[in-house]
PDB file of N, CA and C in Angstrom:
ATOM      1  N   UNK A   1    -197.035  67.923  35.911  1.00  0.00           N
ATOM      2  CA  UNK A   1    -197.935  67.173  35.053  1.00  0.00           C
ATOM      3  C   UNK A   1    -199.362  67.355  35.538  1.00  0.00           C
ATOM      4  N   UNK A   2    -200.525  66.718  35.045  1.00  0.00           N
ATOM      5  CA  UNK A   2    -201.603  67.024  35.259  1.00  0.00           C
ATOM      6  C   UNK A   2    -202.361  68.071  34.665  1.00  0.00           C
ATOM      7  N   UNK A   3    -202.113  68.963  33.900  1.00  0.00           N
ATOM      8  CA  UNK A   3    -202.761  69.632  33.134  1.00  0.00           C
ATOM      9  C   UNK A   3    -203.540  69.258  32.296  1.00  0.00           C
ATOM     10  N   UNK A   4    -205.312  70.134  32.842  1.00  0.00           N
ATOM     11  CA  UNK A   4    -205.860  69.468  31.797  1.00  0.00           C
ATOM     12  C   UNK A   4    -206.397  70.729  31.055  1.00  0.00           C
ATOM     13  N   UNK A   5    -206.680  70.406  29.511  1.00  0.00           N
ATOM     14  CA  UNK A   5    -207.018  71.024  28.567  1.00  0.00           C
ATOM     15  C   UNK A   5    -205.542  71.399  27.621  1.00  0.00           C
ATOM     16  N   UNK A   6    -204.499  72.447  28.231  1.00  0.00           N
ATOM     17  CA  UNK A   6    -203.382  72.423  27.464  1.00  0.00           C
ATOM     18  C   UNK A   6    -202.282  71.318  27.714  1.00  0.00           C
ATOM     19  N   UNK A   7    -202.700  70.085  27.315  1.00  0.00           N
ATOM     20  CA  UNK A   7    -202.174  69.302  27.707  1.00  0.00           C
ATOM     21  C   UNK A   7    -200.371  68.885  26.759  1.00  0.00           C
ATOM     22  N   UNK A   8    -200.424  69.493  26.194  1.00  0.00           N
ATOM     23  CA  UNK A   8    -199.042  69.729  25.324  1.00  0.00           C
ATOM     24  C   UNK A   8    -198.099  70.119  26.517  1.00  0.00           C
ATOM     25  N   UNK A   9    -198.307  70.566  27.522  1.00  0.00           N
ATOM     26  CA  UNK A   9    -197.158  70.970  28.482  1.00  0.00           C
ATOM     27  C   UNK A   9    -196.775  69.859  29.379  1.00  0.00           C
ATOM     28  N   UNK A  10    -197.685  69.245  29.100  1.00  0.00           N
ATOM     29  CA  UNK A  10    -197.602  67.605  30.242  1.00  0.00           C
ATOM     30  C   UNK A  10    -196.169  67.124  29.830  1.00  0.00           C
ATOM     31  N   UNK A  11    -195.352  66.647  31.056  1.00  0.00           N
ATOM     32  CA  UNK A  11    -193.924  65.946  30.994  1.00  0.00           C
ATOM     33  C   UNK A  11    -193.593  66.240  30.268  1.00  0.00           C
ATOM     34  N   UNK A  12    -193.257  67.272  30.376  1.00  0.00           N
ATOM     35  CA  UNK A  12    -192.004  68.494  29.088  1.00  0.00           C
ATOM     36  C   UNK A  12    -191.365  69.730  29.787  1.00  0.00           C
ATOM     37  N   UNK A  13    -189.889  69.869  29.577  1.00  0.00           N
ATOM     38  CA  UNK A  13    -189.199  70.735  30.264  1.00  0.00           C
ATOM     39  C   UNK A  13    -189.798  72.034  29.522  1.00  0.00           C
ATOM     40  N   UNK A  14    -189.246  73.012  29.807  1.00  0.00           N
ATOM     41  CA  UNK A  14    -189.618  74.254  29.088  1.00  0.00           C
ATOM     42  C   UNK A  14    -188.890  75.626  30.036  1.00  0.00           C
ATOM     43  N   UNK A  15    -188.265  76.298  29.153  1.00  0.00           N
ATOM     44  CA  UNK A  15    -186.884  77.537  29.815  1.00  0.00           C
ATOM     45  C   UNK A  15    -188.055  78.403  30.383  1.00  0.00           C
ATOM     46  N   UNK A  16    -188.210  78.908  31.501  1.00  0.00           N
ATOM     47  CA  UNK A  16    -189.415  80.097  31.545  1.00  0.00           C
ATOM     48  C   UNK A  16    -188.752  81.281  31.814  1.00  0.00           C
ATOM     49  N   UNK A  17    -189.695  82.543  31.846  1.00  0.00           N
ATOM     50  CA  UNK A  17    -188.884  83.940  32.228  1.00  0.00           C
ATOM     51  C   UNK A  17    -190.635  84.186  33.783  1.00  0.00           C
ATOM     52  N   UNK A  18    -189.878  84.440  34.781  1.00  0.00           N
ATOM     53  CA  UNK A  18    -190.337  85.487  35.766  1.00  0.00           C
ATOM     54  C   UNK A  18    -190.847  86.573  35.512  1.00  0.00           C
ATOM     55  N   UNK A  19    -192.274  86.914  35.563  1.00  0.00           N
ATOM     56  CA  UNK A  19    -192.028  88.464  35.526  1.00  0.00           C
ATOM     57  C   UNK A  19    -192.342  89.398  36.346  1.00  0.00           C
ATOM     58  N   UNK A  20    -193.014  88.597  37.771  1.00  0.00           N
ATOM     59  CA  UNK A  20    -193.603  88.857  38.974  1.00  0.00           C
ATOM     60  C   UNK A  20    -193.200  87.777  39.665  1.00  0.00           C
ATOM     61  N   UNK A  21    -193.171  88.036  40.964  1.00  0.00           N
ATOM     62  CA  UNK A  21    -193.178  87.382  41.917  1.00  0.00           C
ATOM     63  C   UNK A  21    -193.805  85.673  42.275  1.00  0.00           C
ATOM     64  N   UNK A  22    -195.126  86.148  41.683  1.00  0.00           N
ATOM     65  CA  UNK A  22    -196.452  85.088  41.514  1.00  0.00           C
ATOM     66  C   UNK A  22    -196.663  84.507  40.293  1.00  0.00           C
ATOM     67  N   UNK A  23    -195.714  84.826  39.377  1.00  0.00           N
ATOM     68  CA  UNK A  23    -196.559  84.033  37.812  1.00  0.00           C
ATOM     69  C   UNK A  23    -194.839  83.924  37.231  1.00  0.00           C
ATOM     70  N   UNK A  24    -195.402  83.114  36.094  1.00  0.00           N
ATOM     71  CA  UNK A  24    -194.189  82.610  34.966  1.00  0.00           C
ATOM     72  C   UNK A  24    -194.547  82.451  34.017  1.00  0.00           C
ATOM     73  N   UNK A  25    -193.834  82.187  32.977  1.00  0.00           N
ATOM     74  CA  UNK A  25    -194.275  82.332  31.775  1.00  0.00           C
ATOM     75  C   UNK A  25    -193.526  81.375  30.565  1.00  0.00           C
ATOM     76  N   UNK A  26    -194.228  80.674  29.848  1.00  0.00           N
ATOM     77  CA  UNK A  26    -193.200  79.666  28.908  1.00  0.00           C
ATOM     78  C   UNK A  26    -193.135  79.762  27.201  1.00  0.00           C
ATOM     79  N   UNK A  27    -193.705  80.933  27.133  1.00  0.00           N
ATOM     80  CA  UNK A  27    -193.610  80.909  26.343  1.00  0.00           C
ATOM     81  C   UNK A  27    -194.788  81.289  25.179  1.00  0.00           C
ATOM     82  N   UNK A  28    -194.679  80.933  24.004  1.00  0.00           N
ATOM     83  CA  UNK A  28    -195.752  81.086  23.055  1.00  0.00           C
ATOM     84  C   UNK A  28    -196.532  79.967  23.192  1.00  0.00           C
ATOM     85  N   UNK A  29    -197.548  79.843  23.366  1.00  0.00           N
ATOM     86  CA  UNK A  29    -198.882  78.772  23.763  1.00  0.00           C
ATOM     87  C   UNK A  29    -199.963  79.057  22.979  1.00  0.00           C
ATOM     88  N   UNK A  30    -200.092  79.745  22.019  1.00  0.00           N
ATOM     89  CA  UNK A  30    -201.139  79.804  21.198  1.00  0.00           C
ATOM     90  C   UNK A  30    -201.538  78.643  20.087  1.00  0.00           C
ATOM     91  N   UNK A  31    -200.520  77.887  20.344  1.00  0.00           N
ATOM     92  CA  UNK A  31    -200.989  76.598  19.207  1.00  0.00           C
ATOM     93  C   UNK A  31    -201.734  75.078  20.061  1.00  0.00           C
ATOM     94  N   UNK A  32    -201.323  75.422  21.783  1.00  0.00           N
ATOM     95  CA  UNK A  32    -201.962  74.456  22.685  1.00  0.00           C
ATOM     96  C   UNK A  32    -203.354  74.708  22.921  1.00  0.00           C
ATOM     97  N   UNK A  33    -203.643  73.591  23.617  1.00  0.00           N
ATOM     98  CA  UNK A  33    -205.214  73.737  23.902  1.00  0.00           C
ATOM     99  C   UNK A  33    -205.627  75.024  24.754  1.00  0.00           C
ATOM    100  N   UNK A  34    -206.608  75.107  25.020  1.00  0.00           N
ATOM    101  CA  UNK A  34    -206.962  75.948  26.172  1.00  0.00           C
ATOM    102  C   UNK A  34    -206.972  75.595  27.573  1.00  0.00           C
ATOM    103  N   UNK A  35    -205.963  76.612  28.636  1.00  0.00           N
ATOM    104  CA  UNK A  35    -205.720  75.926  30.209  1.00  0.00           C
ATOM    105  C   UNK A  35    -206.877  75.376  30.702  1.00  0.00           C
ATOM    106  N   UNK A  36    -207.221  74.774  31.056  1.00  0.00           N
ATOM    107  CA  UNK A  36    -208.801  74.181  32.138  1.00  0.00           C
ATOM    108  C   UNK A  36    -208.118  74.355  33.397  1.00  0.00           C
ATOM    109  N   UNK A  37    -207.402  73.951  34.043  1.00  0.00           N
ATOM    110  CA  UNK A  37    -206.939  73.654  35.467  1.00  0.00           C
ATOM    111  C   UNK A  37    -205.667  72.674  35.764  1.00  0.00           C
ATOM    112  N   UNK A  38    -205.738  72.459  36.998  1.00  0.00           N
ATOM    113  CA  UNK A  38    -204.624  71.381  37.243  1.00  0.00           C
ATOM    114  C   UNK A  38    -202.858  72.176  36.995  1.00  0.00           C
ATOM    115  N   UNK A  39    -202.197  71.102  37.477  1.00  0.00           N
ATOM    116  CA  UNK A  39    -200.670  71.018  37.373  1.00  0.00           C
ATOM    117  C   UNK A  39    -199.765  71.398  38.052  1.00  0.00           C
ATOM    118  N   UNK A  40    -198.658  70.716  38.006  1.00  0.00           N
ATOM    119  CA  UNK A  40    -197.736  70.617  38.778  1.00  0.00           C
ATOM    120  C   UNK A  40    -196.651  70.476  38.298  1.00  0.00           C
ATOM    121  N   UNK A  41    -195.636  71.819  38.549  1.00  0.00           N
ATOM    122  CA  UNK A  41    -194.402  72.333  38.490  1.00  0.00           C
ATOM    123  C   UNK A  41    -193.204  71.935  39.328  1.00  0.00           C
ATOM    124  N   UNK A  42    -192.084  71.454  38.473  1.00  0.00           N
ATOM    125  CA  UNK A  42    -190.721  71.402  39.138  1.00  0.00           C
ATOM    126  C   UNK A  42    -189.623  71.794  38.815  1.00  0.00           C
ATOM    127  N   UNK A  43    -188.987  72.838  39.588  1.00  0.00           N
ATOM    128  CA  UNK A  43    -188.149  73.653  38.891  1.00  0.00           C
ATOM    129  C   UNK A  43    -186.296  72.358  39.124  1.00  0.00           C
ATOM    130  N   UNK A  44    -186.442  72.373  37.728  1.00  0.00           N
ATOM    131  CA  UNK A  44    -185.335  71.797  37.104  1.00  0.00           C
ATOM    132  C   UNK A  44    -183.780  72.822  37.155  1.00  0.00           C
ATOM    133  N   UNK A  45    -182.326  72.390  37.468  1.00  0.00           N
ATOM    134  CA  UNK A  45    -181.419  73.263  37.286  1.00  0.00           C
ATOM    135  C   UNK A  45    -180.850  72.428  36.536  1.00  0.00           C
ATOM    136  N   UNK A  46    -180.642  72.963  35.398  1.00  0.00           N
ATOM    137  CA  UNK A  46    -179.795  72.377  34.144  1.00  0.00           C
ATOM    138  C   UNK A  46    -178.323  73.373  34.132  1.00  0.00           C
ATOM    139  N   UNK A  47    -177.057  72.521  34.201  1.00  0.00           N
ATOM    140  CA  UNK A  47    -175.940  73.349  34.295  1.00  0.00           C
ATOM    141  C   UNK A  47    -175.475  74.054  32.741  1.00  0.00           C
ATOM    142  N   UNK A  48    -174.624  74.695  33.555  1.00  0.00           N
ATOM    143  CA  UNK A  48    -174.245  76.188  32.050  1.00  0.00           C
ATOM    144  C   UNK A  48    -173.193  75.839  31.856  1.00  0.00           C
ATOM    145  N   UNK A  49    -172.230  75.576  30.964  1.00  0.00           N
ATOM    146  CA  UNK A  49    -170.776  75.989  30.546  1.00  0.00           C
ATOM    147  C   UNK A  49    -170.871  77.089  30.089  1.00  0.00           C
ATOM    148  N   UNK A  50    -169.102  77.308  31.328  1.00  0.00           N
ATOM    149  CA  UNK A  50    -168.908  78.867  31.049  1.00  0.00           C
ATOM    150  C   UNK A  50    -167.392  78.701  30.503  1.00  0.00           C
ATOM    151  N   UNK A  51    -166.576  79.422  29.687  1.00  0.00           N
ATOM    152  CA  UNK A  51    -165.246  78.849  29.533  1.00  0.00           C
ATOM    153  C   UNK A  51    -164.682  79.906  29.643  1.00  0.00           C
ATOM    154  N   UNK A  52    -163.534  79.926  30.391  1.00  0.00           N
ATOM    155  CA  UNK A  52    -162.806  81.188  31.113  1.00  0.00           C
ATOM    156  C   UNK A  52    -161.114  81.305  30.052  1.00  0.00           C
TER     157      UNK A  52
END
């Protein structure tokens, strides 16, 4: 939380993809504000059903 300017990401899960080491990515964001700064990430594990 804490993001300011794209603040649409504030306290909201969101699936991301890796594509380096150093960065992530969530997605399409062109309808949010513009990033200014700030925030703070917690990586969530949401379980999978698998059926054998």
């Amino acid at each position: 939380h804490g993001v300011k300017g794209m603040t649409e990401v504030n306290e909201r899960e969101f699936k991301i993809s890796v594509p380096s080491p150093y960065t992530f990515t969530i997605g399409d964001t062109r309808n949010y504000g513009v990033y200014e700064g700030g925030g703070t990430v917690t990586e969530v594990k949401k379980p999978e059903r698998v059926n054998f």
